[in-house]
Protein backbone atom coordinates (compact mmCIF):
# COMPACT_ATOMS: atom_id res chain seq x y z
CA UNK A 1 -22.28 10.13 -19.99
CA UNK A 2 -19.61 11.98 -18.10
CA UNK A 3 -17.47 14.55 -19.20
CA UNK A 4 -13.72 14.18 -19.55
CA UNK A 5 -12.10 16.58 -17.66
CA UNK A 6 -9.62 18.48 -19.48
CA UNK A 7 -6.03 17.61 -18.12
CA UNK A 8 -4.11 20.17 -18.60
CA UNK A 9 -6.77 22.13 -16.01
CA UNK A 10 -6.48 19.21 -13.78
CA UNK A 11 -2.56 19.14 -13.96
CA UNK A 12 -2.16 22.81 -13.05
CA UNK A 13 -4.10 22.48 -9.70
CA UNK A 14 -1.94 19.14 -8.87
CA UNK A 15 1.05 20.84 -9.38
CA UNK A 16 0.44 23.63 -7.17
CA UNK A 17 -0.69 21.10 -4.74
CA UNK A 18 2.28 18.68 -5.52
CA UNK A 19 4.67 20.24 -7.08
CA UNK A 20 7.07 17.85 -9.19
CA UNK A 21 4.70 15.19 -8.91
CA UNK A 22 3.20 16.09 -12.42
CA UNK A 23 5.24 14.87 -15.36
CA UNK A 24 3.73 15.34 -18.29
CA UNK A 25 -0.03 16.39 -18.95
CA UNK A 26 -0.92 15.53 -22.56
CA UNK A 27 -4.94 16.20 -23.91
CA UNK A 28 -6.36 13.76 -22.26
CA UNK A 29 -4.56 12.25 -19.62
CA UNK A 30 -1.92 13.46 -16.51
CA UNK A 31 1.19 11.33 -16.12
CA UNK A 32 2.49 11.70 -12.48
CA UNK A 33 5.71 10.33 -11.05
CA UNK A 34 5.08 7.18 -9.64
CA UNK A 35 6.19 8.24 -5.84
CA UNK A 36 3.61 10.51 -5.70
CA UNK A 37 1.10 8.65 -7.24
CA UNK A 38 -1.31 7.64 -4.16
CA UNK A 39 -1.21 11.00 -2.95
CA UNK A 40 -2.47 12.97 -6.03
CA UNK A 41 -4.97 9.98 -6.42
CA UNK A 42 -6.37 10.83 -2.55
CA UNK A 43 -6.61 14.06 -3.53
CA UNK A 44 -8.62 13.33 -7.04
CA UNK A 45 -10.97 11.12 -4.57
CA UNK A 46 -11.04 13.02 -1.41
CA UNK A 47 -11.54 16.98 -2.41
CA UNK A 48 -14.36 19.12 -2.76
CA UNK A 49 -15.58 19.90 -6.11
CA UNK A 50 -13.33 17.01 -7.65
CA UNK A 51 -14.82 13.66 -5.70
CA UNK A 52 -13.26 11.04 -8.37
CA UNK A 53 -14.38 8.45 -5.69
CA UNK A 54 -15.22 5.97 -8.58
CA UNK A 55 -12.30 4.17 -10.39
CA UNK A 56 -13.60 2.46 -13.55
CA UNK A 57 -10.42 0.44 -14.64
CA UNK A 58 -6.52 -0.14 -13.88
CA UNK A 59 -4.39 -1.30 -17.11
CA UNK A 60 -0.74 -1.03 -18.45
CA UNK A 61 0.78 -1.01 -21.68
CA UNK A 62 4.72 -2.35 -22.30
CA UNK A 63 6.43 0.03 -24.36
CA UNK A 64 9.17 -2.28 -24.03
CA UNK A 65 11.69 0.52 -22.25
CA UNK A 66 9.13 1.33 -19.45
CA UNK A 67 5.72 0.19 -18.41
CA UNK A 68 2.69 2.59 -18.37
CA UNK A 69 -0.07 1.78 -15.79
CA UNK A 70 -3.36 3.87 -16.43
CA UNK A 71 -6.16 4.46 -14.60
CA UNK A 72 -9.56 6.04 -15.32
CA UNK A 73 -11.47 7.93 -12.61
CA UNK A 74 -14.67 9.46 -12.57
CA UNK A 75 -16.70 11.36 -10.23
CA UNK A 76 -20.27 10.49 -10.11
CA UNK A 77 -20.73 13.72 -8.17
CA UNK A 78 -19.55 16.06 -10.71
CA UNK A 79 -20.18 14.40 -14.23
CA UNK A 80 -16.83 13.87 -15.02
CA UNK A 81 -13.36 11.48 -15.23
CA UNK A 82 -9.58 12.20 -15.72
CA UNK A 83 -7.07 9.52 -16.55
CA UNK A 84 -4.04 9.03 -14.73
CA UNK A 85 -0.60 7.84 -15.54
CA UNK A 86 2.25 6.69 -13.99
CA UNK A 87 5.16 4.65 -15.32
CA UNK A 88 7.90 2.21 -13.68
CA UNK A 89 11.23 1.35 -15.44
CA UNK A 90 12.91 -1.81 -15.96
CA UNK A 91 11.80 -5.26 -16.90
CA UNK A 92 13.42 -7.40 -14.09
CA UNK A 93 11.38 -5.90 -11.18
CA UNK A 94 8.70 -3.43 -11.85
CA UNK A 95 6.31 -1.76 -9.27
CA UNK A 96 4.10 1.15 -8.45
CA UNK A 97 2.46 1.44 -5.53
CA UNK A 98 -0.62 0.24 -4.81
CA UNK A 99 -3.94 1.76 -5.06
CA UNK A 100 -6.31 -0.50 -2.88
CA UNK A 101 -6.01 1.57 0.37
CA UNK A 102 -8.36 4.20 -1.88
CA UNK A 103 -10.30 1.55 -4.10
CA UNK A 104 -11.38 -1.74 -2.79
CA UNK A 105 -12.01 -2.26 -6.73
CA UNK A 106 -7.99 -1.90 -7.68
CA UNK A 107 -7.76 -5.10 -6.01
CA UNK A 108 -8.43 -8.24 -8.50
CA UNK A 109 -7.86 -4.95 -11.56
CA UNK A 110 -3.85 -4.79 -9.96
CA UNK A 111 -3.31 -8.68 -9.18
CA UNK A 112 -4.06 -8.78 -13.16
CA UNK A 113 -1.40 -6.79 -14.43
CA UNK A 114 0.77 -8.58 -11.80
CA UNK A 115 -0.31 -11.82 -13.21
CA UNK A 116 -0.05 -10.63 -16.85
CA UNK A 117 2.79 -8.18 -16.79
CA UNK A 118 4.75 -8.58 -13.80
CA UNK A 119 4.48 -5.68 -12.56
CA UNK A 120 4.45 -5.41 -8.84
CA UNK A 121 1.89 -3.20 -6.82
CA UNK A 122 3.36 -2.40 -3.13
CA UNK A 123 1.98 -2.30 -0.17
CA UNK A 124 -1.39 -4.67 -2.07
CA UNK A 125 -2.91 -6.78 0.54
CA UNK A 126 -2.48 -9.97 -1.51
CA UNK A 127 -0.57 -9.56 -4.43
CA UNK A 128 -0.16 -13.13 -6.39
CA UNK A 129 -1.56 -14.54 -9.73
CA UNK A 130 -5.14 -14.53 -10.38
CA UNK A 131 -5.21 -16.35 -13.56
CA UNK A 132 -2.02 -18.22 -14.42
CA UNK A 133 -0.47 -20.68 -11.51
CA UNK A 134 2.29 -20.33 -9.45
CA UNK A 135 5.40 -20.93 -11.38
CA UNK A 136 4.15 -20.22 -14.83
CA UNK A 137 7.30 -19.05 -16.94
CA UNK A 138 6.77 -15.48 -17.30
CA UNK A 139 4.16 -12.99 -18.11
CA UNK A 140 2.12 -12.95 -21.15
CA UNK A 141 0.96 -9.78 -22.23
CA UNK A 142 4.85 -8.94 -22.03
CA UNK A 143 5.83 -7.73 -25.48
CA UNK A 144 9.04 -9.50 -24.88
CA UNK A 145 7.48 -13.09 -23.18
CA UNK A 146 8.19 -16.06 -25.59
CA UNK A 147 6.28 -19.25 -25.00
């Protein structure tokens, strides 16, 4: 079982690295502006003694006045995970950049919430609906989608 890493820890060193990248870090998660999102996540997977090379799962939440996307990371290395943050505004056209230059696995995991929420993941390879066809009205895991 791995050990969740505590975020607050985590935060600090990102913010020295990146500083004004961190938002928020709350006790068990970092929120990080959404500009600066691939970097801190190269850094999570590409430095010594943090190696967060695996990413278990990409999801979002609509809090109706902004969407959260969340990912979990761990690092098979070291025993442990962190969960990262990042939120985009607006319900016409959201995005975040995408995460599949890092982890081949963020593919199908961000054509999902692209399918389901709407939200859009630049710079993915092939970003279009996995489950639902072309043309289907909407997204629904939208608290606001009506059928």
């Amino acid at each position: 079982m791995t050990v969740a890493l505590s975020s607050r820890e985590i935060a600090s060193q990102l913010s020295s690295k990146f500083p004004g990248a961190i938002e928020a870090a709350g006790n068990d998660s970092v929120l990080v502006k959404s500009d600066s999102l691939v970097q801190v996540a190269a850094y999570l997977k590409d430095t010594d003694g943090l190696k967060f090379a695996y990413l278990n799962y990409i999801t979002a939440v609509d809090y109706y006045s902004y969407f959260e996307v969340v990912y979990q990371l761990t690092s098979l290395e070291h025993n442990r995970s962190v969960i990262l943050k990042t939120r985009c505004y607006g319900r016409d056209n959201p995005s975040v950049p995408s995460v599949t230059s890092l982890w081949q696995g963020a593919d199908f995991q961000e054509r999902e919430i692209y399918d389901l929420f709407g939200i859009k993941f630049e710079g993915h390879p092939n970003l279009k609906r996995i489950f639902l066809w072309d043309g289907f009205p909407g997204y629904p895991l939208r608290k606001d989608w009506n059928q």
